[in-house]
Protein backbone atom coordinates (compact mmCIF):
# COMPACT_ATOMS: atom_id res chain seq x y z
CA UNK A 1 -22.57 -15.08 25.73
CA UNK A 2 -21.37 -12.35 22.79
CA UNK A 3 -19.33 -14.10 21.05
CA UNK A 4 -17.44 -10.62 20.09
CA UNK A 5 -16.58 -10.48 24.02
CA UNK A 6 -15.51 -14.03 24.31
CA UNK A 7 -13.05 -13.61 21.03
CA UNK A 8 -11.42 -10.84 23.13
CA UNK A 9 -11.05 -12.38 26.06
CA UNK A 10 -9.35 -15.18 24.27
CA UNK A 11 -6.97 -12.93 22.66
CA UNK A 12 -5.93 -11.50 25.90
CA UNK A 13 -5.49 -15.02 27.16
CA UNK A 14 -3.23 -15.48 24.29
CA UNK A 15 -1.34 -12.43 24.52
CA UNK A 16 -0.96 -13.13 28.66
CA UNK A 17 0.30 -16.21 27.24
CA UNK A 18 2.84 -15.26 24.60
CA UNK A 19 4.42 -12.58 27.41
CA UNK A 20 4.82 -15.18 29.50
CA UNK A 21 6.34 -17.32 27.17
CA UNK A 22 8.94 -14.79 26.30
CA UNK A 23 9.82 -13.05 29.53
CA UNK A 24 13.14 -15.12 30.96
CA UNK A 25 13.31 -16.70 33.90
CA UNK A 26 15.32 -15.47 36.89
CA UNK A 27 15.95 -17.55 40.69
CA UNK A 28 15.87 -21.21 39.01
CA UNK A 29 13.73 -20.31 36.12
CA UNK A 30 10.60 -18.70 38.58
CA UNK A 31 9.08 -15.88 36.41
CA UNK A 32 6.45 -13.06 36.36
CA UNK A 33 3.26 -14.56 35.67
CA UNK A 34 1.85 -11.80 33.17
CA UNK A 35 -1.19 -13.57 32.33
CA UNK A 36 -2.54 -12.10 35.60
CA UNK A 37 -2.19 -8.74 34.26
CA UNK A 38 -4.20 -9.98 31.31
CA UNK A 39 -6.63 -11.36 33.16
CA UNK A 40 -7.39 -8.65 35.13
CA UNK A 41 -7.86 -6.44 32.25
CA UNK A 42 -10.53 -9.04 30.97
CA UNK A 43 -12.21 -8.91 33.96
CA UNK A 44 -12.18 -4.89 34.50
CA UNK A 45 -13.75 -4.97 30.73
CA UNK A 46 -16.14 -7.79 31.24
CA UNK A 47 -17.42 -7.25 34.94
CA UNK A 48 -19.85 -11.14 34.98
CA UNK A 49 -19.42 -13.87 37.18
CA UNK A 50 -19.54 -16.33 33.97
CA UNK A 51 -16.46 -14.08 32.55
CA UNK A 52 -14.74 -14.41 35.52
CA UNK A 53 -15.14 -17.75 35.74
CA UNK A 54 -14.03 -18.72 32.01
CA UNK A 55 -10.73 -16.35 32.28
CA UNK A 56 -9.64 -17.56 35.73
CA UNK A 57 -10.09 -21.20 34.38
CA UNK A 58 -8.22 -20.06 31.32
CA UNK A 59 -5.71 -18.46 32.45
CA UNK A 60 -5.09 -21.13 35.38
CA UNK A 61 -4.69 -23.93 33.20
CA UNK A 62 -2.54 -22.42 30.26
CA UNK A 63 -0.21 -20.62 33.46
CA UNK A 64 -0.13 -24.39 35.45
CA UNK A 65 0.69 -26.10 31.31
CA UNK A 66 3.71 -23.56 30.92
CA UNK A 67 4.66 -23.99 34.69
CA UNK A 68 8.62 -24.08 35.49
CA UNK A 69 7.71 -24.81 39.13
CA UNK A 70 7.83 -28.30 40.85
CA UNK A 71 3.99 -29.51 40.97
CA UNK A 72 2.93 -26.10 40.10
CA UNK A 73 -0.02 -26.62 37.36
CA UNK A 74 -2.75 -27.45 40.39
CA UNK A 75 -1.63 -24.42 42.48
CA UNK A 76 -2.29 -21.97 39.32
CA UNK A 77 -5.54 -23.27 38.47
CA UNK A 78 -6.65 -22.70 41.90
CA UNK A 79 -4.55 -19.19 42.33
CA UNK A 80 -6.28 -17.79 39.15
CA UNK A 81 -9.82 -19.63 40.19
CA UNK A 82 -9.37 -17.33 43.59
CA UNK A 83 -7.92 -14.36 42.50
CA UNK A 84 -10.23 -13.85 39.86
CA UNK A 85 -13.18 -13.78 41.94
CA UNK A 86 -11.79 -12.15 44.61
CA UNK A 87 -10.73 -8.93 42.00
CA UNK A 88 -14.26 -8.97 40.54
CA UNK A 89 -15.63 -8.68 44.02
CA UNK A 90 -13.55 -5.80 44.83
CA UNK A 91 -14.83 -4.52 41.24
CA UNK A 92 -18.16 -4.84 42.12
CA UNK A 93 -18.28 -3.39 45.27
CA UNK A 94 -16.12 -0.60 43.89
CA UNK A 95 -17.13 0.26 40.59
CA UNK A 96 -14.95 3.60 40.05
CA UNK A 97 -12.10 1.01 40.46
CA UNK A 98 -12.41 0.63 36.46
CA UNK A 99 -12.47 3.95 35.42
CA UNK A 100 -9.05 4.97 37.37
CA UNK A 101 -5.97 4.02 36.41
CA UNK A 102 -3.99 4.53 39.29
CA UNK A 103 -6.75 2.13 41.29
CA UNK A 104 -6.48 -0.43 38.66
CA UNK A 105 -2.87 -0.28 39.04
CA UNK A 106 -3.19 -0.87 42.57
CA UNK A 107 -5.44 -3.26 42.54
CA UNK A 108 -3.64 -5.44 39.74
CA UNK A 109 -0.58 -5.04 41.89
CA UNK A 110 -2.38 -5.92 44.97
CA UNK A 111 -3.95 -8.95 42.85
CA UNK A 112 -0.95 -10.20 41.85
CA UNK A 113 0.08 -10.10 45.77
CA UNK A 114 -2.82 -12.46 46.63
CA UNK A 115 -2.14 -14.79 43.34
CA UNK A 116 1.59 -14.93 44.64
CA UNK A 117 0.59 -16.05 47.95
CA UNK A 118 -2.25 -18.62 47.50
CA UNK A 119 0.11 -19.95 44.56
CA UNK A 120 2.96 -20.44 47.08
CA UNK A 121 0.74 -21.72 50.11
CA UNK A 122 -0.34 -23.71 48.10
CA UNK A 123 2.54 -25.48 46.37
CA UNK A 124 4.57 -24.99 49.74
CA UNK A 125 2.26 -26.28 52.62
CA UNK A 126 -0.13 -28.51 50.54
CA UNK A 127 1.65 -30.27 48.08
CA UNK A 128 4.73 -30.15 50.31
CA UNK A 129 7.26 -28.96 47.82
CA UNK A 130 10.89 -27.80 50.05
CA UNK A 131 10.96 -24.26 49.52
CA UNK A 132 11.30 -21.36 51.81
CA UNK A 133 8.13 -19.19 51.59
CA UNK A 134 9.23 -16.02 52.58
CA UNK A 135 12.26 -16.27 50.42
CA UNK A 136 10.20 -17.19 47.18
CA UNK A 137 7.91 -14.16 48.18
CA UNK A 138 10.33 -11.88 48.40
CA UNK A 139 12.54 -13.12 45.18
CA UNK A 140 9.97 -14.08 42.80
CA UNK A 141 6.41 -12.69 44.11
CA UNK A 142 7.46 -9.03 44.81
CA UNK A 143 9.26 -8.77 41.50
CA UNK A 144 6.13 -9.83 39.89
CA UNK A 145 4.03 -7.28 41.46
CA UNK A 146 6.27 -4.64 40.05
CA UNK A 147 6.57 -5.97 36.61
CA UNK A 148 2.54 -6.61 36.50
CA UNK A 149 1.91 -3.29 37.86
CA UNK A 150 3.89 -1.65 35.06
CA UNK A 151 2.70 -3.73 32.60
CA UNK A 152 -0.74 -3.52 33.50
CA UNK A 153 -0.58 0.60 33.91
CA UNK A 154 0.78 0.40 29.81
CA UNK A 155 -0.84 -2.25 28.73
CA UNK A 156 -4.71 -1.13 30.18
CA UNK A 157 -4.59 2.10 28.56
CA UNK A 158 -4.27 0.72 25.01
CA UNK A 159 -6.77 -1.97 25.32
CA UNK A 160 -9.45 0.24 26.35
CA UNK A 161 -8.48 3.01 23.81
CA UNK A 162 -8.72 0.52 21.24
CA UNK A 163 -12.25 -0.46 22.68
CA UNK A 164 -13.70 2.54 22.20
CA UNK A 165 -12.26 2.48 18.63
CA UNK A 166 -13.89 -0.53 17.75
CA UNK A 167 -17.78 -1.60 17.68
CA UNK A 168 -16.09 -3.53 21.22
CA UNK A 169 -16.91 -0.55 23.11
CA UNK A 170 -20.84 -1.53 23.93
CA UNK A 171 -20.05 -4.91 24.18
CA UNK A 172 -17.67 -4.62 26.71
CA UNK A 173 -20.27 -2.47 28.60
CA UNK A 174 -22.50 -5.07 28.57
């Protein structure tokens, strides 16, 4: 692997991280899990199954470490394991999808939808923690789908500006 490609998919781990860190909590400390947004960049930049795997993996087990929910570090490993592969599938098959902002938008948005979901049905139904889905989903999920979608649509922008700045630019394309 380039090792130039892995350094920068580290630092968006961290920075995913450090947002998520500092964004408050709001309906019993439940917050916007921003290092999907981060992770999706990663994976728009670096398009391979093996950098797929190592940021959903990443990402899963830093989001389940910093996890306010009850039980909730085994439902984001698996959420981010999921969702990752499922967006670079979508990536694949739709290629364009990188090069458009709007679609990224959408599709981080849409991402974070599926993340939201598997992460609830997961904690919810399988581990059997006592919380109304729909009511999570609507207070907590849907919030986070706005707040990744703006995020990502500022955040995206920059990072691949600053790629073509940088010698980054044919390694991402790599």
């Amino acid at each position: 692997m380039n090792t130039k490609n892995l350094v920068f998919m580290a630092l968006l781990v961290a920075v995913g991280a450090a947002l998520y860190l500092v964004i408050p909590g709001y309906n019993g400390g439940m917050k916007p899990d921003f290092m999907l947004t981060m992770m999706f960049i990663g994976i728009l930049l670096f398009p391979q199954a093996r950098n797929v795997f190592l940021l959903g993996g990443t990402t899963g087990v830093i989001s389940g470490i910093f996890s306010s929910f009850p039980g909730g570090f085994v439902p984001n490993v698996i959420d981010k394991m999921v969702t990752a592969f499922v967006i670079f599938a979508i990536i694949v098959a739709f290629k364009s999808i990188g090069s458009n902002l709007i679609g990224s938008t959408v599709l981080a948005g849409l991402g974070t939808i599926l993340s939201g979901t598997i992460f609830l049905s997961i904690a919810i139904f399988i581990l059997g923690v006592d919380l109304p889905f729909s009511a999570l989903f609507l207070t907590v999920v849907l919030p986070a789908v706005a707040m990744n979608g703006v995020a990502f649509f500022i955040i995206y922008p920059i990072v691949t500006s600053l790629l073509k700045r940088t010698s980054m630019k044919t390694a991402a394309t790599n």
